[in-house]
Protein backbone atom coordinates (compact mmCIF):
# COMPACT_ATOMS: atom_id res chain seq x y z
CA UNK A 1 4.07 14.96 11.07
CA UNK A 2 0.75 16.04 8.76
CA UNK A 3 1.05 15.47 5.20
CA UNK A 4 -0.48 18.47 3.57
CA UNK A 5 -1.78 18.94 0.43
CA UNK A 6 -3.29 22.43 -1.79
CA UNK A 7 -6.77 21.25 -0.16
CA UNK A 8 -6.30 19.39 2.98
CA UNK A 9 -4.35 17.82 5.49
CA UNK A 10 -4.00 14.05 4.64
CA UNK A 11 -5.21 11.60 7.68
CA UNK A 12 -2.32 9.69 9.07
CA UNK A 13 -1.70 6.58 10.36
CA UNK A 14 1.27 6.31 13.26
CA UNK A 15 3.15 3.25 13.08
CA UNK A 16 4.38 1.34 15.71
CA UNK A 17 8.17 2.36 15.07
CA UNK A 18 6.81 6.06 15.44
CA UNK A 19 6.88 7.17 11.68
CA UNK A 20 3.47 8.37 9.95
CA UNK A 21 2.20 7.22 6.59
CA UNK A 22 -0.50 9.09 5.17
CA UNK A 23 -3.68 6.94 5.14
CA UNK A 24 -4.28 7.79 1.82
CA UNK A 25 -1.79 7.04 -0.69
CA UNK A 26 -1.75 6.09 -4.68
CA UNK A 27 -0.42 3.41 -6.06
CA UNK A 28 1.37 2.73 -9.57
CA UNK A 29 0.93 -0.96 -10.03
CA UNK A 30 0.07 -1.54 -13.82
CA UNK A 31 0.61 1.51 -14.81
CA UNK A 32 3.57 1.61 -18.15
CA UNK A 33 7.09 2.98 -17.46
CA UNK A 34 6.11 5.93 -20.36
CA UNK A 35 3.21 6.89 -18.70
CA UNK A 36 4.14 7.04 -14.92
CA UNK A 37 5.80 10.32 -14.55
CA UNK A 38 2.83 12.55 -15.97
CA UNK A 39 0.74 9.94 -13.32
CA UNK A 40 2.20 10.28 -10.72
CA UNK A 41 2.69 14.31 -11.06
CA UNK A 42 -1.10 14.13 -11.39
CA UNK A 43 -1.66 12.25 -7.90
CA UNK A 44 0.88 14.64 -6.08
CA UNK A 45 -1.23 17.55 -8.23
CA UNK A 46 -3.98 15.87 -6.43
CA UNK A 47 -2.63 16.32 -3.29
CA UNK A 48 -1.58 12.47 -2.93
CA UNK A 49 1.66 12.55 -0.39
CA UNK A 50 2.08 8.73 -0.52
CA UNK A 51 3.33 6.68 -3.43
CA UNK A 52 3.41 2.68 -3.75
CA UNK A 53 5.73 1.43 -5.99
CA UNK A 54 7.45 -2.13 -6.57
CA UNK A 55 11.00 -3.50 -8.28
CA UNK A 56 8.62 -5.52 -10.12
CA UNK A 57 6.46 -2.99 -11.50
CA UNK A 58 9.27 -1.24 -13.50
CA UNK A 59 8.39 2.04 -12.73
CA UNK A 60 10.33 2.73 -10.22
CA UNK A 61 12.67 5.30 -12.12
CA UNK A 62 9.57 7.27 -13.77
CA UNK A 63 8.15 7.64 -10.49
CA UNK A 64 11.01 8.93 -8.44
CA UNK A 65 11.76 11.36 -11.51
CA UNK A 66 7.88 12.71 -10.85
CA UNK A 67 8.54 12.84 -6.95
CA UNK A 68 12.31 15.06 -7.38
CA UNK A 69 10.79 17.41 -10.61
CA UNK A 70 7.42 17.67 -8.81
CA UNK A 71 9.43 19.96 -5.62
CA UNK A 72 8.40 19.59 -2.29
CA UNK A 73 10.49 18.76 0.83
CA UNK A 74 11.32 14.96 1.30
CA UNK A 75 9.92 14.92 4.17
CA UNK A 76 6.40 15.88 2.56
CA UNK A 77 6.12 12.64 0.18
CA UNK A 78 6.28 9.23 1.65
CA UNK A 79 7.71 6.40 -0.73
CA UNK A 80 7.44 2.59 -0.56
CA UNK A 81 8.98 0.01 -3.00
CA UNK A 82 9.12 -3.58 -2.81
CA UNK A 83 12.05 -6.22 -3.10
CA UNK A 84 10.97 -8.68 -5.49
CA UNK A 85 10.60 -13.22 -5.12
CA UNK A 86 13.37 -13.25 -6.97
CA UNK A 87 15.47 -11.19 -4.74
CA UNK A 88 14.96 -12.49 -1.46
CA UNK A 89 17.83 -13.41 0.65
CA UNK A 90 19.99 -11.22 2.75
CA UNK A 91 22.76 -10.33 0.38
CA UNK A 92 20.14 -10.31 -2.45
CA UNK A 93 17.66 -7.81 -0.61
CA UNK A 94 20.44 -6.00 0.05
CA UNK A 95 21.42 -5.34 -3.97
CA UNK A 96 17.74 -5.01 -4.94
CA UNK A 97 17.47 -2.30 -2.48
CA UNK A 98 20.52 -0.54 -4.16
CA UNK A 99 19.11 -0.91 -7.77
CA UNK A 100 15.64 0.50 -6.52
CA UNK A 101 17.45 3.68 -4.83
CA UNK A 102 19.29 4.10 -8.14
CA UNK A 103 16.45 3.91 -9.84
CA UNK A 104 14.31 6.52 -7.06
CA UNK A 105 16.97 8.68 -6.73
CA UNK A 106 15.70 9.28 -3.46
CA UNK A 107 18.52 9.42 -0.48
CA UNK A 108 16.28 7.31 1.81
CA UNK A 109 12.79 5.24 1.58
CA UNK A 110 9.87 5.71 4.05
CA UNK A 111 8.80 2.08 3.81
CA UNK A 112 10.28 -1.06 2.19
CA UNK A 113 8.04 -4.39 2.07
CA UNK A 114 8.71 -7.82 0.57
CA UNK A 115 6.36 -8.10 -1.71
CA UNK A 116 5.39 -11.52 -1.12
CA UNK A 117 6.24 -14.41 1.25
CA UNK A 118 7.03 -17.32 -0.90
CA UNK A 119 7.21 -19.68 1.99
CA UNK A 120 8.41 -22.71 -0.16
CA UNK A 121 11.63 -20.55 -0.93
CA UNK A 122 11.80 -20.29 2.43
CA UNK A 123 13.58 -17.22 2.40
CA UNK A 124 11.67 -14.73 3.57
CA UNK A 125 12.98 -14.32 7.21
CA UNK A 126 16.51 -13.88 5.45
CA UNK A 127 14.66 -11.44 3.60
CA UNK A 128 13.62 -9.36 6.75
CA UNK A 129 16.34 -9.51 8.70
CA UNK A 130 18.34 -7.28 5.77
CA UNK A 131 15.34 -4.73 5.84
CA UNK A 132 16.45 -4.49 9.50
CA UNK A 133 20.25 -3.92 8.81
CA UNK A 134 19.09 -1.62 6.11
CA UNK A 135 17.06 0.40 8.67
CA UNK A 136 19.47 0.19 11.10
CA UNK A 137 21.96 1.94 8.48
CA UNK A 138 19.26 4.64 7.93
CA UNK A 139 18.60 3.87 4.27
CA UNK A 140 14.96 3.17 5.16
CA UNK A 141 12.81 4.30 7.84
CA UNK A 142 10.57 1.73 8.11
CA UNK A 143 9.97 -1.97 7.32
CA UNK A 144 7.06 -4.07 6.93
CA UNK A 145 5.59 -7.06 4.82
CA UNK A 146 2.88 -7.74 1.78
CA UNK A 147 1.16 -10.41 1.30
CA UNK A 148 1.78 -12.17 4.32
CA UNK A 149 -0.44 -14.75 6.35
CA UNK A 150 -1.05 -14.85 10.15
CA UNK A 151 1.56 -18.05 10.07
CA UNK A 152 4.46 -15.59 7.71
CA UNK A 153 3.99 -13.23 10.44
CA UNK A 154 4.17 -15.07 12.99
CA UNK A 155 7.35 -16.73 12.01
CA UNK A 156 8.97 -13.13 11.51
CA UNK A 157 8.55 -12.14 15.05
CA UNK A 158 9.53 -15.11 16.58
CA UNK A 159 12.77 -15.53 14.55
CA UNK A 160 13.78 -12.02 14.56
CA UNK A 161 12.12 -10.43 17.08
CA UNK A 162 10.70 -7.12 15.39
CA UNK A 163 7.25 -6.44 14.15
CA UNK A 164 6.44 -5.30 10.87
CA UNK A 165 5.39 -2.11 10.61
CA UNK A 166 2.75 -2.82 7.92
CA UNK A 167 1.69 -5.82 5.88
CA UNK A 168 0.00 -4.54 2.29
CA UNK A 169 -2.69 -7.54 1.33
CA UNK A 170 -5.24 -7.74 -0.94
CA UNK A 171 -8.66 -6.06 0.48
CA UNK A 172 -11.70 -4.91 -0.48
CA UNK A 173 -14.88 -5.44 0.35
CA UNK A 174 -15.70 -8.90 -1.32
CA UNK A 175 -12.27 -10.17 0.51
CA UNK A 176 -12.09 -7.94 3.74
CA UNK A 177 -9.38 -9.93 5.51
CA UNK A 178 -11.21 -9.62 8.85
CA UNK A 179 -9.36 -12.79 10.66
CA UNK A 180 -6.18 -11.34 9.17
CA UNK A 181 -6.96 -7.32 10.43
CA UNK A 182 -7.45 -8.57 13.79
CA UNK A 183 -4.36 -9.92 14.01
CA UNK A 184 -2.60 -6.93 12.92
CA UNK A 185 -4.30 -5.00 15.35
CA UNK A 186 -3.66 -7.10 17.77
CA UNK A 187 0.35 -6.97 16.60
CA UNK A 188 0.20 -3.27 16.05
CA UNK A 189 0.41 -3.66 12.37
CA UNK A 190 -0.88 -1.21 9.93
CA UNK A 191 -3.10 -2.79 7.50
CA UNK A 192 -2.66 -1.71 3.91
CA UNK A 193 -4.97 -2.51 1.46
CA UNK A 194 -4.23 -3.11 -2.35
CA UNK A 195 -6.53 -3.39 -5.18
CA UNK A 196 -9.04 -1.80 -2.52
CA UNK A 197 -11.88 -1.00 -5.74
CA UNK A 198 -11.58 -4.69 -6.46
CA UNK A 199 -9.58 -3.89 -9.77
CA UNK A 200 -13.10 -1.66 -10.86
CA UNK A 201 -14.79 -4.80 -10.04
CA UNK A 202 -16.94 -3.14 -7.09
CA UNK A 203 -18.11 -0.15 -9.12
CA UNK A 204 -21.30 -1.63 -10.57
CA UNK A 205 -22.40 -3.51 -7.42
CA UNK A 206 -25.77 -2.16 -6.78
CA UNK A 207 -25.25 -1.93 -2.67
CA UNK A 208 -22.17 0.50 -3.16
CA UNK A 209 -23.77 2.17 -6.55
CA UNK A 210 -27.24 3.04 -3.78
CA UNK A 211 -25.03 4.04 -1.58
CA UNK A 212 -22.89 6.31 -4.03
CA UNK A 213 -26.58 8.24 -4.85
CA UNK A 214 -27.35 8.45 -1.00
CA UNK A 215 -24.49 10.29 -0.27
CA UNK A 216 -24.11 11.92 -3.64
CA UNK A 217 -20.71 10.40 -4.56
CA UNK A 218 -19.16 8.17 -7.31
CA UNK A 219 -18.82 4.00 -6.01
CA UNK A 220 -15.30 4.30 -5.92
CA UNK A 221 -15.13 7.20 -3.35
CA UNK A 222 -17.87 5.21 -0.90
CA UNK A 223 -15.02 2.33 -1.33
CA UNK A 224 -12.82 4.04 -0.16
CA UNK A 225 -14.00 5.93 2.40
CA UNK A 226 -15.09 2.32 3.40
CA UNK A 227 -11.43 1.58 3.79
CA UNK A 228 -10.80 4.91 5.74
CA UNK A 229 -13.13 4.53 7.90
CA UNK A 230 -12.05 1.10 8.78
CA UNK A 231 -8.98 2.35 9.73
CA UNK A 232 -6.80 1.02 6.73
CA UNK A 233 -4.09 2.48 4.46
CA UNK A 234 -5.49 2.50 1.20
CA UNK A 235 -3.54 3.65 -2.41
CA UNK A 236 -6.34 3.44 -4.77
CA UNK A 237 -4.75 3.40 -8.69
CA UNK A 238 -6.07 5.46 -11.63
CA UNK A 239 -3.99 6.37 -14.65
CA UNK A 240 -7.74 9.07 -15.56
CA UNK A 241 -6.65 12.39 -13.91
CA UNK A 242 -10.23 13.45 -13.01
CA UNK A 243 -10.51 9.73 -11.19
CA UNK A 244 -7.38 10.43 -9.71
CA UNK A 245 -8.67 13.89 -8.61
CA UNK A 246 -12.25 11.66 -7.65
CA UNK A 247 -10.45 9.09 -5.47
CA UNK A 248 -8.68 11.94 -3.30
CA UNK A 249 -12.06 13.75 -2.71
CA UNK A 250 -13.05 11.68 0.15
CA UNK A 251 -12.63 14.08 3.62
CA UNK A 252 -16.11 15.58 2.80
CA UNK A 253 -18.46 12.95 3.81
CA UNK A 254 -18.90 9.99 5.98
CA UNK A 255 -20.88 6.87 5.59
CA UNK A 256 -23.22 6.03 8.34
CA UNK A 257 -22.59 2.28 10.18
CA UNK A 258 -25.71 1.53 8.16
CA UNK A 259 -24.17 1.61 4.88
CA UNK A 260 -20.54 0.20 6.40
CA UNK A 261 -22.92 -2.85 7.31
CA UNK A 262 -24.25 -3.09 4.07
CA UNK A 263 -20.56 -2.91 2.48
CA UNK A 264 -19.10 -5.28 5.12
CA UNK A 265 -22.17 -7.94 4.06
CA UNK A 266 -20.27 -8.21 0.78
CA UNK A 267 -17.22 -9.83 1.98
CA UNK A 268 -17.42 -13.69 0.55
CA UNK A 269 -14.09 -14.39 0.35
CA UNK A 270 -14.00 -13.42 -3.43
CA UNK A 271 -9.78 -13.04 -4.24
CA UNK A 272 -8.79 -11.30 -7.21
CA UNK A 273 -5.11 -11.64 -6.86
CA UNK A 274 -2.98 -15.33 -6.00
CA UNK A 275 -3.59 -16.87 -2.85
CA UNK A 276 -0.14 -16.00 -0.50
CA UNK A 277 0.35 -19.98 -0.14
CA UNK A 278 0.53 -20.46 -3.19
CA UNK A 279 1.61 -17.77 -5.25
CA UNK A 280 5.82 -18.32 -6.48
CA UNK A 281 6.39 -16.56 -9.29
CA UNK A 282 10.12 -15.72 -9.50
CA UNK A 283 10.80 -17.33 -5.93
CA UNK A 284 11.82 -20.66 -6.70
């Protein structure tokens, strides 16, 4: 399947279960429950065919209003939403889920996660296994993970013996997850990177603004063609329509292993969001 758009056929990445996610997506974390329907019609306007949302972001009904009023086939936008800390568990997942398709509207979801581990709960392979009964139903296409570690992951597998398709962390080029990428490619997981500018963070770093005037762009398109080019999913967030426009004009250039070398000598570790081992809110 090729997501298109009014100006271009969006890159895909094929999953291991055989679905494609677009590699390009836009995400809706942060942004108000008022504002999130004239968003989100300006991303698909964009030609955005992938949106990120989350239980906990509660804009979950906003967003699949924009997604039915905006027209296209199903088929032609790919959803995600997350089951909240607070609702891990099977029979808990397994509610949250219903509350988040109420709130879509949407008949069936391309991708649910759990949006974070929360390993001291130690609920999380509960968790999973009702993201497989809900596949298995054919409420949701695919299933995958955020936040997890190497050890989370490796846990799922072994205790119930399916991959996830897909594990959304925290990356961008001051924490590019190298040690964890690997592993995913090693697992045939996607990699899916949130807050991929660095929160607007990245923009004034004077390697990626030279870079920007080399190649004539703005710092946040070099970022993410960084990502692309990397191979990850990336859903870049704007609530600005002409940054939202920006951050999907990023088929027309490349940047040369050069300047990736110069971006990838930024990595130092620097996390914006919680650490994974650490991070409980509403899990406990």
């Amino acid at each position: 399947m090729t997501f298109r758009s009014e100006t271009c056929a969006v890159p895909s990445i094929v999953l291991s279960d055989g679905h494609v996610i677009p590699q390009l997506g836009f995400g809706v974390f942060q942004v108000p429950a008022d504002d999130v329907v004239p968003v989100v019609t300006a991303a698909l306007d964009a030609g955005y065919r992938s949106i990120d949302t989350a239980a906990i972001y509660g804009n979950e009904e906003g967003t699949g209003r924009a997604i039915r009023e905006f027209g296209l086939p199903r088929d032609q936008v790919y959803v995600t939403t997350k089951v909240w800390n607070a609702d891990q568990g099977f029979d808990a997942t397994l509610r949250a889920f219903d509350a988040s398709m109420a709130k879509l509207g949407l008949d069936y979801l391309d991708l649910y996660l759990i949006h974070w581990p929360v390993a001291v709960a130690d609920r999380y392979v509960d968790t999973f296994r009702a993201l497989q009964a809900l596949k298995a139903q054919g409420r949701v296409r695919s299933i995958g993970v955020s936040n997890f570690t190497v050890a989370n992951l490796q846990r799922v597998i072994a205790e119930t013996g399916e991959i996830p398709v897909v594990n959304q962390i925290e990356l961008h080029p001051r924490l590019a997850q190298r040690e964890l990428r690997e592993f995913h490619a090693a697992n045939a997981i996607a990699t899916e990177a949130w807050s991929p500018l660095g929160q607007g963070t990245l923009l004034e770093d004077k390697t990626i603004a030279a870079i920007a005037k080399q190649v004539g762009r703005t710092p946040a398109q070099v970022i993410i063609r960084w990502h692309l080019q990397l191979g990850n999913i990336v859903i870049p967030k704007s609530v600005t329509p002409s940054r939202i426009v920006a951050n999907f004009d990023v088929f027309g250039f490349e940047l040369t292993q050069e300047q990736m070398d110069a971006v990838n000598a930024l990595d130092n570790g620097g996390r914006i969001g919680p650490d994974p081992d650490d991070f409980t809110v509403g899990g406990v």
